[in-house]
Protein backbone atom coordinates (compact mmCIF):
# COMPACT_ATOMS: atom_id res chain seq x y z
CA UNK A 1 0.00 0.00 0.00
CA UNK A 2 1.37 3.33 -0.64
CA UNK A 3 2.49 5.93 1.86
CA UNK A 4 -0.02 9.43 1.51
CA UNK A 5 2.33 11.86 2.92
CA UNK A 6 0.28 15.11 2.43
CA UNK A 7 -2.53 15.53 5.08
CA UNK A 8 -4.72 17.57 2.33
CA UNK A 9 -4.49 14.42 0.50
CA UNK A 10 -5.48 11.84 3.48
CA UNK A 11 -8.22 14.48 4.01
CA UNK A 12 -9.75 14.28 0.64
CA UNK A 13 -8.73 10.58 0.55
CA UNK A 14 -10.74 9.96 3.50
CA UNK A 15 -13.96 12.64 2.22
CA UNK A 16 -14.02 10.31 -1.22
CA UNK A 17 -14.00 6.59 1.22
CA UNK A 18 -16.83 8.25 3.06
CA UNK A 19 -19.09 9.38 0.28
CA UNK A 20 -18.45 6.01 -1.85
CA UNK A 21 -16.51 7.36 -4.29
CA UNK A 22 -13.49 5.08 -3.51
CA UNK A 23 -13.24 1.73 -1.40
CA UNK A 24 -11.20 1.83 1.94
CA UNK A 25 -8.02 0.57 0.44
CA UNK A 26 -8.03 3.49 -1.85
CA UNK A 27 -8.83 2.39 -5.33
CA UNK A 28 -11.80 4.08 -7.31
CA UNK A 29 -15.01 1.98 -7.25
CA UNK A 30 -15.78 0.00 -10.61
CA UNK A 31 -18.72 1.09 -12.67
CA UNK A 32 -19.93 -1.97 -12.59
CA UNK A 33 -19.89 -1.66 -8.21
CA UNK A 34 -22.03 1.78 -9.34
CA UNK A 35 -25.71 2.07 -8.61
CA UNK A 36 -27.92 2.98 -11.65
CA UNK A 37 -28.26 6.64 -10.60
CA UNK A 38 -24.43 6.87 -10.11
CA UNK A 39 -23.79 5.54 -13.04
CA UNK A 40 -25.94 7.74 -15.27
CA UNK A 41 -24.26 10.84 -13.39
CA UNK A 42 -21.15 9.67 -15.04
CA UNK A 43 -21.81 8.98 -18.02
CA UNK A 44 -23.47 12.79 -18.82
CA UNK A 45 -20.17 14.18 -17.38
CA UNK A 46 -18.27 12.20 -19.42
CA UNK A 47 -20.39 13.65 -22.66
CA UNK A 48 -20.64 16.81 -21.14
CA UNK A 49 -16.95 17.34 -20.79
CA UNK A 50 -16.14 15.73 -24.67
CA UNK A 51 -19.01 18.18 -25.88
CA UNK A 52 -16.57 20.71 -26.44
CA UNK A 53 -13.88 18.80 -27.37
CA UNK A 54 -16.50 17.36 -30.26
CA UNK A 55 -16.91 21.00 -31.40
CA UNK A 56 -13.65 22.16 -31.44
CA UNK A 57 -12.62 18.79 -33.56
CA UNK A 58 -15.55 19.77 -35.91
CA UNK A 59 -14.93 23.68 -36.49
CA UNK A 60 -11.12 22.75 -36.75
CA UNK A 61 -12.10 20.13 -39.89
CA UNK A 62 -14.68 22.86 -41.67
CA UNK A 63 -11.56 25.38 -41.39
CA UNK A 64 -9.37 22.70 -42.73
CA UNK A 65 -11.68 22.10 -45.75
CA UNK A 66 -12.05 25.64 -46.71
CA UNK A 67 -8.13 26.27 -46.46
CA UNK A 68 -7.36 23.30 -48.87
CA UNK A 69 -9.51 24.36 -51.26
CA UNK A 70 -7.63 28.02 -51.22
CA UNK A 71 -4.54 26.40 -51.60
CA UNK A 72 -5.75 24.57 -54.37
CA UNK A 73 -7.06 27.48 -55.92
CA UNK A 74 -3.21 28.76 -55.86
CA UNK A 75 -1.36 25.47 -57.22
CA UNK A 76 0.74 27.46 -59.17
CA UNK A 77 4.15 27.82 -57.75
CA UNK A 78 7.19 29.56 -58.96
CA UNK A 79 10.81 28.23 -57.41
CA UNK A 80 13.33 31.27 -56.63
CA UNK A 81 16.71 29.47 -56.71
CA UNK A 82 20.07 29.79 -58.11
CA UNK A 83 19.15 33.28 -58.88
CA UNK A 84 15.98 32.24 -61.30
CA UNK A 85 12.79 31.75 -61.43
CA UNK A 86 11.38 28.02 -61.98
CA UNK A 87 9.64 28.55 -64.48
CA UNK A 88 10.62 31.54 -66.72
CA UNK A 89 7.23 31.62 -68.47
CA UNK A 90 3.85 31.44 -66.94
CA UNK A 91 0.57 31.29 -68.63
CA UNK A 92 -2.60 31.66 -66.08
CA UNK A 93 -5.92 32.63 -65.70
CA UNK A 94 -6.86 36.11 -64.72
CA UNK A 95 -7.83 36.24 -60.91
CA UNK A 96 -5.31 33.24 -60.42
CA UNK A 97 -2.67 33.29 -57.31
CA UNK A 98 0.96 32.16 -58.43
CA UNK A 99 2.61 31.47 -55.13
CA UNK A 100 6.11 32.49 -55.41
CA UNK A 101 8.48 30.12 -53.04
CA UNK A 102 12.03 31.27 -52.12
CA UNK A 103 14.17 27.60 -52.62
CA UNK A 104 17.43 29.10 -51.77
CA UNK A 105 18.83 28.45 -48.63
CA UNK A 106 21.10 31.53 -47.89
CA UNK A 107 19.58 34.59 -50.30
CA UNK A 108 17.07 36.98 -50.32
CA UNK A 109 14.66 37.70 -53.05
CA UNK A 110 12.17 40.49 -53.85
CA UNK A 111 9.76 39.83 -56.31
CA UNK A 112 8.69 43.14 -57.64
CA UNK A 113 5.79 43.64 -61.07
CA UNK A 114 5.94 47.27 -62.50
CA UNK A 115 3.14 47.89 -65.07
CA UNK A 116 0.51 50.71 -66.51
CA UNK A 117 -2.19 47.83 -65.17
CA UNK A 118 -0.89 46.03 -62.49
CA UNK A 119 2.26 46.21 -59.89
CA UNK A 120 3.07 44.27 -56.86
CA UNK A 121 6.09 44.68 -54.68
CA UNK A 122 7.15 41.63 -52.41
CA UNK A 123 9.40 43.02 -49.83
CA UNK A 124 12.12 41.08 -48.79
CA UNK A 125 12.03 37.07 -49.16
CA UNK A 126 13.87 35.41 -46.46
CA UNK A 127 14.98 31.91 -47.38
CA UNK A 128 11.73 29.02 -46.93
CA UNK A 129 9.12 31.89 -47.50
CA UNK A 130 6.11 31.66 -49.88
CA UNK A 131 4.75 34.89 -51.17
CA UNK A 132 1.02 34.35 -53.13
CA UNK A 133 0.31 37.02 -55.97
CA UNK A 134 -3.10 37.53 -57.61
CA UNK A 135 -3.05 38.54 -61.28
CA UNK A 136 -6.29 40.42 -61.70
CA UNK A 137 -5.33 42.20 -64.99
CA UNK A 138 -5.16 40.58 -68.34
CA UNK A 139 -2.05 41.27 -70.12
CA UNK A 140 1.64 40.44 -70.12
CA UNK A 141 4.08 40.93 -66.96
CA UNK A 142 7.49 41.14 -66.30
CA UNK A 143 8.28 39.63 -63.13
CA UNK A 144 11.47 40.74 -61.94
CA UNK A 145 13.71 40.42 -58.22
CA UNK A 146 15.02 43.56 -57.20
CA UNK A 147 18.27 42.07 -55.43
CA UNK A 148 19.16 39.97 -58.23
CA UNK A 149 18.81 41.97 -61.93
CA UNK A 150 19.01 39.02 -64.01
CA UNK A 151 15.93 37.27 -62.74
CA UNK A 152 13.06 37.60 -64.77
CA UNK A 153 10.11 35.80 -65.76
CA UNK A 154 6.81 36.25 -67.98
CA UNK A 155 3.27 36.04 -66.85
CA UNK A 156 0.40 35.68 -69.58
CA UNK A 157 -2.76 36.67 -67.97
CA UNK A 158 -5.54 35.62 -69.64
């Protein structure tokens, strides 16, 4: 048998022996040793406490769902590495997101578009981070990086 040597804890020991929550050697009553009314107590506390555990679970899967289906709205992805873009010409669909991914382990990149119709400046890319642009003009871009001169690439927007 094992040695209780907090007195709060032989207290509340004793309070759970005496209300028959536990037996007198200490080990919590069976469900089956439960009375019908005792029983049915715990089992609603049981649901009630997974209720919002149930919820959560469910919200987190709608939120899931409606993320996917924005990232596979934006499949399009265009590598930054070895000072170029992956691809160098791009065709897509006006109102499309091309999701521009900085593969290089140890540069920067700044994606930059300068046009009558349409511009988009980046900011600095650290290394690992994806930067999403939405077309919403028809035409033709240059996309350019603004650290590294001889990076370009062509966007059709159709």
């Amino acid at each position: 048998m094992r040695e209780y040597r907090s007195i709060a804890y032989k207290i509340q020991l004793r309070k759970m022996i005496s209300q028959g929550n536990l037996c007198d050697h200490g080990i919590r009553k069976p469900r089956d040793h439960m009375s019908a009314s005792e029983s049915r107590i715990v089992s609603s506390l049981n649901w009630r406490a997974a209720l919002p555990a149930v919820l959560a679970l469910a919200l987190g899967a709608t939120c899931g769902l409606l993320i996917t289906d924005r990232l596979q709205a934006s499949a399009i992805a265009v590598s930054q590495k070895g000072r170029m873009f992956h691809p160098d010409n791009l065709a897509v669909a006006r109102g499309e997101v091309v999701t521009f991914v900085n593969d290089d382990s140890d540069l920067l990149h700044h994606v930059f578009v300068e046009s009558d119709t349409f511009n988009f400046d980046s900011g600095d890319q650290e290394p690992g981070s994806r930067t999403p642009i939405t077309f919403t003009e028809r035409g033709t871009f240059q996309v350019l990086c603004g650290i590294h001169p001889k990076m370009k690439l062509v966007v059709r927007v159709n």
